[in-house]
PDB file of N, CA and C in Angstrom:
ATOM      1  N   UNK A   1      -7.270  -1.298  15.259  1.00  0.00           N
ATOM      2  CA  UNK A   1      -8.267  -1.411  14.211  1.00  0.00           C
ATOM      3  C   UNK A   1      -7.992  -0.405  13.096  1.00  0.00           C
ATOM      4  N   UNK A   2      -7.517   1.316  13.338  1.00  0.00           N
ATOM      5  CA  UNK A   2      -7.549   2.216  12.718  1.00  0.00           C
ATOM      6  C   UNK A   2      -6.079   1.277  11.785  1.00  0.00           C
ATOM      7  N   UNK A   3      -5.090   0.513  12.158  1.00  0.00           N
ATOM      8  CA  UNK A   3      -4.059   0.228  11.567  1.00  0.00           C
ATOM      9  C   UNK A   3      -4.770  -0.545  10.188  1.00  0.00           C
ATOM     10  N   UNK A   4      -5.112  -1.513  10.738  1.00  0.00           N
ATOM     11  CA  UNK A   4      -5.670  -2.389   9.437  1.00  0.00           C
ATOM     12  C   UNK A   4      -6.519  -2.125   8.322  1.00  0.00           C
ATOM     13  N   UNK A   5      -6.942  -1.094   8.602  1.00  0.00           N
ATOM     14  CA  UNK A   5      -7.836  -0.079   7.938  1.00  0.00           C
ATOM     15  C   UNK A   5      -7.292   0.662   6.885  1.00  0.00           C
ATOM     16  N   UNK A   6      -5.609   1.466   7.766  1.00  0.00           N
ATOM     17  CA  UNK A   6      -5.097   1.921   6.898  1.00  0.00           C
ATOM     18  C   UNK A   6      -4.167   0.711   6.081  1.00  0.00           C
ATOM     19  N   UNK A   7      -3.792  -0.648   6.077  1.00  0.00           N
ATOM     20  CA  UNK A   7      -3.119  -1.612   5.501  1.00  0.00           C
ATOM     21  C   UNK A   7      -3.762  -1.515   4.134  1.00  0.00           C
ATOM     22  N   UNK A   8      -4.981  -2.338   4.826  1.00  0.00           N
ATOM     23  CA  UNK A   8      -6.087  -2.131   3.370  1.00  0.00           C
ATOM     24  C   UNK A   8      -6.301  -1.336   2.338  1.00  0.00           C
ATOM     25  N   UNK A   9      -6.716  -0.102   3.276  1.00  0.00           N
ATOM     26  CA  UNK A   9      -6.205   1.258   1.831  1.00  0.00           C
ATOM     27  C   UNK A   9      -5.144   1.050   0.871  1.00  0.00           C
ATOM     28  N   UNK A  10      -3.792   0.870   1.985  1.00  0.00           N
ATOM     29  CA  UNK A  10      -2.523   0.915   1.155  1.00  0.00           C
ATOM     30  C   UNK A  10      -2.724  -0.583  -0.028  1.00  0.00           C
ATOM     31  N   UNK A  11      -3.016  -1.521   0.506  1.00  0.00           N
ATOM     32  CA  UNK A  11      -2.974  -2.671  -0.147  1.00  0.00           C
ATOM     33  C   UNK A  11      -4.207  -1.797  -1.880  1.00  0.00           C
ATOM     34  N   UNK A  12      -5.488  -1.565  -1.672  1.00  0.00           N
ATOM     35  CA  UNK A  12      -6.389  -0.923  -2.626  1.00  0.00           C
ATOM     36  C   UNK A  12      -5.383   0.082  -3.252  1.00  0.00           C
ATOM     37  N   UNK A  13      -5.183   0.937  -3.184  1.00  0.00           N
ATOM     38  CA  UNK A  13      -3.772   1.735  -3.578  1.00  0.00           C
ATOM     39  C   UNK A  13      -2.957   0.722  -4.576  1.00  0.00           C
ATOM     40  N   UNK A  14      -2.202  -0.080  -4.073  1.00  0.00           N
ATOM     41  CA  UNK A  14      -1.423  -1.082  -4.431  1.00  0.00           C
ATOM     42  C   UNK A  14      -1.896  -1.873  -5.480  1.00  0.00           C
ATOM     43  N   UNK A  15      -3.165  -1.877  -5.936  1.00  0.00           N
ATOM     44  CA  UNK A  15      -3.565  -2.842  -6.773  1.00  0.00           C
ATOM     45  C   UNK A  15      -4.009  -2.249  -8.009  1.00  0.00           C
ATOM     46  N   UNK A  16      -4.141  -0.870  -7.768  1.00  0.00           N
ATOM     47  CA  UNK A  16      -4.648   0.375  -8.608  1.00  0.00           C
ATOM     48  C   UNK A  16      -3.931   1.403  -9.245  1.00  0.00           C
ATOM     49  N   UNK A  17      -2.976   1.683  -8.511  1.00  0.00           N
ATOM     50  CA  UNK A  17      -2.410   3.087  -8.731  1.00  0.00           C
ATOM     51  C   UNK A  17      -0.538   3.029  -8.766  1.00  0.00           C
ATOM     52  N   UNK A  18      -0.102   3.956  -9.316  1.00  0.00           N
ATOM     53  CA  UNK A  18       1.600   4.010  -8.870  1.00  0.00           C
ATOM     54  C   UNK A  18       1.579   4.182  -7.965  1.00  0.00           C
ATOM     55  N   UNK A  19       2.963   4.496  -7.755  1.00  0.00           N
ATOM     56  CA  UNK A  19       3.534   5.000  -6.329  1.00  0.00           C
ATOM     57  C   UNK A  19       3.417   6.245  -5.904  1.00  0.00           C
ATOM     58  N   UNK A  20       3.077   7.229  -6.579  1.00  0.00           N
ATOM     59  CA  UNK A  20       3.010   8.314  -7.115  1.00  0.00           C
ATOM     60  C   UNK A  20       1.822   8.974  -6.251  1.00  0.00           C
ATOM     61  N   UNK A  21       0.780   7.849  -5.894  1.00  0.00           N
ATOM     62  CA  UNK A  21      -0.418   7.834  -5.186  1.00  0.00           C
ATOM     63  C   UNK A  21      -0.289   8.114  -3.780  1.00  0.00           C
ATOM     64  N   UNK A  22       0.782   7.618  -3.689  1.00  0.00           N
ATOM     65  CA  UNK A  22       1.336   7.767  -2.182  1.00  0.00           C
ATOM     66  C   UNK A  22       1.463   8.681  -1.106  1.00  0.00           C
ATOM     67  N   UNK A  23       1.973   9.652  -1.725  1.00  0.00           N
ATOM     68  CA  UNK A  23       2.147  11.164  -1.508  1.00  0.00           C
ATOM     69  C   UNK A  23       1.459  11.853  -0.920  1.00  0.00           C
ATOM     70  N   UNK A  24       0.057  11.792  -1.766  1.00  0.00           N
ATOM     71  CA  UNK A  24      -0.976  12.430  -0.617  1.00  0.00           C
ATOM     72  C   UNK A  24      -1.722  11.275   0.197  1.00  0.00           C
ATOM     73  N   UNK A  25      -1.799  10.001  -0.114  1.00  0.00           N
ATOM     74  CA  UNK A  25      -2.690   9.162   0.454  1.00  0.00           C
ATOM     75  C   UNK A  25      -1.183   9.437   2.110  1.00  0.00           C
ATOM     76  N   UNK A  26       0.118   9.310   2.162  1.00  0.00           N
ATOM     77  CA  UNK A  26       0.658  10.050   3.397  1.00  0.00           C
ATOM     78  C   UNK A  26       0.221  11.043   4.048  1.00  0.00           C
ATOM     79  N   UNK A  27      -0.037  12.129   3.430  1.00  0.00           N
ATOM     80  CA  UNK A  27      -0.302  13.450   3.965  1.00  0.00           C
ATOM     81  C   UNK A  27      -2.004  13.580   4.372  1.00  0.00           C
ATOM     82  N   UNK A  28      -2.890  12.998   3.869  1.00  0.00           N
ATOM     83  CA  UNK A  28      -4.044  12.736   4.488  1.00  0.00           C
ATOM     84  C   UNK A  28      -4.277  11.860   5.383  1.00  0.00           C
ATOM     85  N   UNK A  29      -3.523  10.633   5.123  1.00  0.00           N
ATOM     86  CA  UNK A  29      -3.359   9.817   6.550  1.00  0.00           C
ATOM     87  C   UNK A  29      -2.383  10.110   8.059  1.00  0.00           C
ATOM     88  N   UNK A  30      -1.634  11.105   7.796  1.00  0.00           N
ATOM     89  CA  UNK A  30      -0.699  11.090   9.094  1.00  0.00           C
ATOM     90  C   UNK A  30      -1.547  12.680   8.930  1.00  0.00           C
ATOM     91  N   UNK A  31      -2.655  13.423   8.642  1.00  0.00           N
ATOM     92  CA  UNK A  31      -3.109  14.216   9.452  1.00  0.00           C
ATOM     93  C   UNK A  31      -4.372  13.811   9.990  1.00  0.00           C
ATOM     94  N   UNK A  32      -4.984  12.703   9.708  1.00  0.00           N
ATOM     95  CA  UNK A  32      -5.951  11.957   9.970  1.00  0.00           C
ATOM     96  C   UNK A  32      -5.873  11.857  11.390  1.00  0.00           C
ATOM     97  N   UNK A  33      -4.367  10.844  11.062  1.00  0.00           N
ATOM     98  CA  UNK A  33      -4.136  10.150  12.139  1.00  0.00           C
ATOM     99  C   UNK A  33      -3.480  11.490  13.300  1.00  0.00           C
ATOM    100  N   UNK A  34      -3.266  12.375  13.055  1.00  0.00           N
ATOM    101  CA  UNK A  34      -3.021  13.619  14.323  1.00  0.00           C
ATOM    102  C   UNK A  34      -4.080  13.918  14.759  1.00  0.00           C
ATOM    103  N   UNK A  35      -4.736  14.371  14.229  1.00  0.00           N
ATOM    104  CA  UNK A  35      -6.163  14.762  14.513  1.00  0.00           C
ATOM    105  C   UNK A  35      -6.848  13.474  15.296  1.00  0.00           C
ATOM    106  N   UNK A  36      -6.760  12.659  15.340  1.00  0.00           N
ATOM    107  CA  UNK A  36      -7.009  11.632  15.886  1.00  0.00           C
ATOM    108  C   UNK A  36      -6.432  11.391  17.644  1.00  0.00           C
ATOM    109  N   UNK A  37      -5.151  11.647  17.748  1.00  0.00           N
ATOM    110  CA  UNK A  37      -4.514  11.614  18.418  1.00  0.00           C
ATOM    111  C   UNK A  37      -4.632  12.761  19.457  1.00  0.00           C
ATOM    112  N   UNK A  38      -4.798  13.908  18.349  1.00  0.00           N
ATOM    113  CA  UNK A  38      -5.221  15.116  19.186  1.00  0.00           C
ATOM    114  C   UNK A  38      -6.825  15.076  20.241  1.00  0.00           C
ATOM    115  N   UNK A  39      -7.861  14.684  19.306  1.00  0.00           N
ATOM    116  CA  UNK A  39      -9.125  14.644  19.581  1.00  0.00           C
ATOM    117  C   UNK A  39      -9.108  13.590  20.904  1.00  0.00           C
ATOM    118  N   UNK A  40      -8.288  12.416  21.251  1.00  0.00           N
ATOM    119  CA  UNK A  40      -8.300  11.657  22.239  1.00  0.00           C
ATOM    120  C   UNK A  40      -7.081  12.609  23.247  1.00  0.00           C
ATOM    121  N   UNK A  41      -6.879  13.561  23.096  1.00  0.00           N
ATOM    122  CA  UNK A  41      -5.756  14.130  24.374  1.00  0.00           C
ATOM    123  C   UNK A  41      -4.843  13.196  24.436  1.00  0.00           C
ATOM    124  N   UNK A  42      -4.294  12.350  22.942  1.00  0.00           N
ATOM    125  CA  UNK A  42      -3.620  11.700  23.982  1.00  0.00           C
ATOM    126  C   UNK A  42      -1.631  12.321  23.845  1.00  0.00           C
ATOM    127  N   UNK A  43      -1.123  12.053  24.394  1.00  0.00           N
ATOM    128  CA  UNK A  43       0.362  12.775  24.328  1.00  0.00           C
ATOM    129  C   UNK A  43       1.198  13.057  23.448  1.00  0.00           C
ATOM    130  N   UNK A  44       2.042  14.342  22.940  1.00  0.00           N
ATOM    131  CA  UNK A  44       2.217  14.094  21.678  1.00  0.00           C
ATOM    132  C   UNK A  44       3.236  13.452  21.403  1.00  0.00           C
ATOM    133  N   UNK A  45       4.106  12.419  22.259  1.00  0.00           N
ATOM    134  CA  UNK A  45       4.656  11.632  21.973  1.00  0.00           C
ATOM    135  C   UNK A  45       3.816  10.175  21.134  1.00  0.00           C
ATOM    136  N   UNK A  46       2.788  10.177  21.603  1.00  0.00           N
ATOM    137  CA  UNK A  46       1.949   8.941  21.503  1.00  0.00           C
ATOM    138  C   UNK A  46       1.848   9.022  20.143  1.00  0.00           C
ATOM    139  N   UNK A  47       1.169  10.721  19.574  1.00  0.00           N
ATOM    140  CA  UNK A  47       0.310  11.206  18.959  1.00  0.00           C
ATOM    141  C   UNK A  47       1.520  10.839  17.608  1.00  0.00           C
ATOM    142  N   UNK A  48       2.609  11.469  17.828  1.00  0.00           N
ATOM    143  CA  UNK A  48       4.014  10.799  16.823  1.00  0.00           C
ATOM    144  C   UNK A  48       4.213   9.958  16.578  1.00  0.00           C
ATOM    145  N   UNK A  49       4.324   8.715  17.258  1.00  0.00           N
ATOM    146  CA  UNK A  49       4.590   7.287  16.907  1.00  0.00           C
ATOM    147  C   UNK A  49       3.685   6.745  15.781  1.00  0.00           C
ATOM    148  N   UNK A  50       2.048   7.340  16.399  1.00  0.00           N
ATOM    149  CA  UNK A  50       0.699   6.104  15.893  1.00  0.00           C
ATOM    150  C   UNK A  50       0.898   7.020  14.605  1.00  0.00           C
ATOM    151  N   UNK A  51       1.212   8.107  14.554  1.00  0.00           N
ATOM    152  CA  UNK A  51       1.271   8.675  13.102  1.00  0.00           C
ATOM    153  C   UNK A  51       2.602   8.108  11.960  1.00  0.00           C
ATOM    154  N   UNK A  52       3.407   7.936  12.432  1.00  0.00           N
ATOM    155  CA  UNK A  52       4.628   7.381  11.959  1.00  0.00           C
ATOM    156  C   UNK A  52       4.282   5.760  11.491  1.00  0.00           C
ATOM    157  N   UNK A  53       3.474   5.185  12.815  1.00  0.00           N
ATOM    158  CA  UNK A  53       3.479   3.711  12.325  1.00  0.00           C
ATOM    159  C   UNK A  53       2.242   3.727  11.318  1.00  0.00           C
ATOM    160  N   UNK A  54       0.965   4.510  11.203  1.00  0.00           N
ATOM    161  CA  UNK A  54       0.243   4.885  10.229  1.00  0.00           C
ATOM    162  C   UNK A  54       0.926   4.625   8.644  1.00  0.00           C
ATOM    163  N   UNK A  55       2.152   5.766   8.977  1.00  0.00           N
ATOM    164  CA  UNK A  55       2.665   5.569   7.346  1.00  0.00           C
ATOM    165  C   UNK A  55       3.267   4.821   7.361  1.00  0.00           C
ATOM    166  N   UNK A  56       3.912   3.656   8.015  1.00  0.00           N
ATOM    167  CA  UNK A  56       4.497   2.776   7.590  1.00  0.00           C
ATOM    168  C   UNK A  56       3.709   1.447   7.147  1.00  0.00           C
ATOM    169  N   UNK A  57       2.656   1.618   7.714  1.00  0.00           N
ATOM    170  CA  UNK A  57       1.596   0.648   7.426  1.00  0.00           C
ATOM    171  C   UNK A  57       1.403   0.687   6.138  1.00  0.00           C
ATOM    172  N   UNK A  58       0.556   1.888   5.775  1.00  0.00           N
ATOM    173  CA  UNK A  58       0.534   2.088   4.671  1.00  0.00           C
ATOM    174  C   UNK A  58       1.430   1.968   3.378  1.00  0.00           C
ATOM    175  N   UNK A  59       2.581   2.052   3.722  1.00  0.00           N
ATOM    176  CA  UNK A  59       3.284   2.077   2.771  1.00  0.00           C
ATOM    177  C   UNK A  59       3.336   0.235   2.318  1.00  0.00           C
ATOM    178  N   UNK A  60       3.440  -0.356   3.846  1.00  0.00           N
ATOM    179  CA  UNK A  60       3.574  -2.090   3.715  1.00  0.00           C
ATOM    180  C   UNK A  60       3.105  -2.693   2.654  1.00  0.00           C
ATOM    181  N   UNK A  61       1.631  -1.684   3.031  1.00  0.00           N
ATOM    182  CA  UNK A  61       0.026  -2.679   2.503  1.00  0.00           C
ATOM    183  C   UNK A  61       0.083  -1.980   1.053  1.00  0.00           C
ATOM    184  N   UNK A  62       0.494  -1.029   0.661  1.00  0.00           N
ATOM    185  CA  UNK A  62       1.107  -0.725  -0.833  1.00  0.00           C
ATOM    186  C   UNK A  62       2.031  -1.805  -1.417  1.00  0.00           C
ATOM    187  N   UNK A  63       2.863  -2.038  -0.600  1.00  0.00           N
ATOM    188  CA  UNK A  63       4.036  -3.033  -1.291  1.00  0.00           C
ATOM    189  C   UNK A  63       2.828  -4.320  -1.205  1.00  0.00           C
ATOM    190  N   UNK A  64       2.225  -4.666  -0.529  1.00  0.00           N
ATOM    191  CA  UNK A  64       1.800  -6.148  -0.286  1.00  0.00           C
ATOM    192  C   UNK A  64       0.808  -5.744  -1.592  1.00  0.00           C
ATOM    193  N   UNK A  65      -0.125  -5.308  -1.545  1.00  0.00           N
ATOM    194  CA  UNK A  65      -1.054  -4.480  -3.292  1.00  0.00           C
ATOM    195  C   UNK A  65       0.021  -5.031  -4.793  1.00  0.00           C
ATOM    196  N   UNK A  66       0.935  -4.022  -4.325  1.00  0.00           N
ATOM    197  CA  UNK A  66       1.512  -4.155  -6.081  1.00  0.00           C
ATOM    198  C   UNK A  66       2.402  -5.239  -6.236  1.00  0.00           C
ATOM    199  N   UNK A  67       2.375  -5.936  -5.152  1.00  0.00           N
ATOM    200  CA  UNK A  67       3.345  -7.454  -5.262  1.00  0.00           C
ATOM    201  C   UNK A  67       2.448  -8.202  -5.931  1.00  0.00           C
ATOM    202  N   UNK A  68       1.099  -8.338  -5.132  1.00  0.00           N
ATOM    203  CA  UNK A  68       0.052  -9.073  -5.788  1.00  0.00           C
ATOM    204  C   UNK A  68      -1.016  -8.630  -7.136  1.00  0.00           C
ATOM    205  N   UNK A  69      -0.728  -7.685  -7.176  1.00  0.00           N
ATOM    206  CA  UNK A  69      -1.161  -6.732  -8.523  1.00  0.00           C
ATOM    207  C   UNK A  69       0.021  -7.040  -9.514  1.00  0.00           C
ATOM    208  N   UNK A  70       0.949  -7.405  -9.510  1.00  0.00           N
ATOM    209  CA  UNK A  70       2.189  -7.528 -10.690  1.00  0.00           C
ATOM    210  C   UNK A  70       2.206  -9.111 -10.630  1.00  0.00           C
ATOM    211  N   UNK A  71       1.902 -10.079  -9.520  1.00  0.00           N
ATOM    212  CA  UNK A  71       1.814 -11.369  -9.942  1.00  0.00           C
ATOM    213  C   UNK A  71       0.684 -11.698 -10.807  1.00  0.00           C
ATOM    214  N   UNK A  72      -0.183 -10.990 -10.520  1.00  0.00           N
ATOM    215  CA  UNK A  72      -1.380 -11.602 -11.308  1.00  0.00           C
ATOM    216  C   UNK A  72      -1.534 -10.794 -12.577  1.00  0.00           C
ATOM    217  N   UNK A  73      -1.150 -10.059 -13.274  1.00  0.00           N
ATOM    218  CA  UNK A  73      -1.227  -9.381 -14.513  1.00  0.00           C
ATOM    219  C   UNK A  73      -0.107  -9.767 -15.684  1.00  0.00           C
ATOM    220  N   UNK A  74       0.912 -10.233 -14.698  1.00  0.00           N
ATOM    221  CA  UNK A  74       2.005 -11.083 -15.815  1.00  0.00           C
ATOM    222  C   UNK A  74       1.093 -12.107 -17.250  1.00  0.00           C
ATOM    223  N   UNK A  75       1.801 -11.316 -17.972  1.00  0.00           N
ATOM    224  CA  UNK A  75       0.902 -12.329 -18.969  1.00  0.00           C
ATOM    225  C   UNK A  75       1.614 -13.448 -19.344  1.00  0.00           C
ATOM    226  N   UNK A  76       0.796 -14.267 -19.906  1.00  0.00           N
ATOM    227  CA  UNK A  76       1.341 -15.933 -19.948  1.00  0.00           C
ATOM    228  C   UNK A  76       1.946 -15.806 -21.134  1.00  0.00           C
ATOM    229  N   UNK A  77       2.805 -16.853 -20.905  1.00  0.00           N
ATOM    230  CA  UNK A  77       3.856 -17.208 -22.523  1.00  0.00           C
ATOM    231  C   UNK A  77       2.957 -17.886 -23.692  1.00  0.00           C
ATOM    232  N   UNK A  78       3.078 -17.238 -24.767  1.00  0.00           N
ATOM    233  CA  UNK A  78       2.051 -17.592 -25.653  1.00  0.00           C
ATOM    234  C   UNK A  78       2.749 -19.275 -25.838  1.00  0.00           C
ATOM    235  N   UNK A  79       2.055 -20.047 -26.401  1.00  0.00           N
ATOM    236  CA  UNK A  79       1.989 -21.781 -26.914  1.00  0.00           C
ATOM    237  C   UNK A  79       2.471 -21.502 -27.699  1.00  0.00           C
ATOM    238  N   UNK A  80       2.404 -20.899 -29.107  1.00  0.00           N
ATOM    239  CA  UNK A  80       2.477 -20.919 -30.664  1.00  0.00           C
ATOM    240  C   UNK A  80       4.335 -20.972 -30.110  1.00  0.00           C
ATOM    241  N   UNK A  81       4.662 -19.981 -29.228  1.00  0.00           N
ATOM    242  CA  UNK A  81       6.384 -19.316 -29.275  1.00  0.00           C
ATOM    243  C   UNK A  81       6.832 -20.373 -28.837  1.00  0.00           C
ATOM    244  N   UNK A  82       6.465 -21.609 -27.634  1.00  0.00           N
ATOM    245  CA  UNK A  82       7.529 -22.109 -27.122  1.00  0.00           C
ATOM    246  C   UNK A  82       7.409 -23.643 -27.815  1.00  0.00           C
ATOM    247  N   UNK A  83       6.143 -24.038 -29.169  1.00  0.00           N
ATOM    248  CA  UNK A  83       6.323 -25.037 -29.718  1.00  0.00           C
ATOM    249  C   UNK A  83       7.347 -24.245 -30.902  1.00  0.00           C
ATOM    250  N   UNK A  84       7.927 -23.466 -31.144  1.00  0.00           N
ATOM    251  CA  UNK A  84       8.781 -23.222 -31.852  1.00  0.00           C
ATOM    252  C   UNK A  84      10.230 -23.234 -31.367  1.00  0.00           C
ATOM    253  N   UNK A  85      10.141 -22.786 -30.546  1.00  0.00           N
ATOM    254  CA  UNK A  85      11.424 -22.886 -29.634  1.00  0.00           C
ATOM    255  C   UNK A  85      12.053 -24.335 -29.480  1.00  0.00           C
ATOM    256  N   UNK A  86      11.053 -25.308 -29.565  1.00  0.00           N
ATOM    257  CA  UNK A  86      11.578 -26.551 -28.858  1.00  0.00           C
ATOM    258  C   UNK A  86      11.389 -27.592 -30.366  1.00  0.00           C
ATOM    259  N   UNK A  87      10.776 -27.370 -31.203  1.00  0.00           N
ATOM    260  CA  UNK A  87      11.315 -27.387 -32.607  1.00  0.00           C
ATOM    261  C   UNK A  87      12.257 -27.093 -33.778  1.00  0.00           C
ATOM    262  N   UNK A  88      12.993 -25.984 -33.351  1.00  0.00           N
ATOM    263  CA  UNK A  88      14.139 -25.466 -34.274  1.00  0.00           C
ATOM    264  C   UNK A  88      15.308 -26.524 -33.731  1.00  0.00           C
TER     265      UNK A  88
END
């Protein structure tokens, strides 16, 4: 659940911000996610992975954000340009 959570962020991120955003939205999420790991005892092998796959999530749901943030802001080809184009 905590994964999809962080997707989402990254995806909100992604629709908003550079990449630039990233940086700390990493460093607050993979201590989140320790502290997390810590607070359940659970091993710190465990505690490494879910933090690792944390940021990779995040980073996904960034790319999946500004994929769909750059399709939809493309602006359309003006009319006036391409009845000229196909007139000359």
């Amino acid at each position: 659940m905590l994964l999809v959570v962080i997707m989402l962020a990254g995806a909100l991120l992604g629709l908003r911000f550079k990449v630039l955003v990233l940086v700390p939205a990493i460093i607050i999420g993979s201590a989140a996610t320790f502290w997390d790991g810590i607070a359940h005892q659970d091993s710190l092998w465990c505690t490494s992975l879910m933090t690792a796959l944390a940021i990779t999530v995040l980073q996904l749901g960034y790319l999946g954000g500004a994929i769909i943030s750059g399709k939809s802001s493309r602006p359309l080809p003006d009319a006036r340009q391409s009845t000229r184009t196909r007139s000359a």
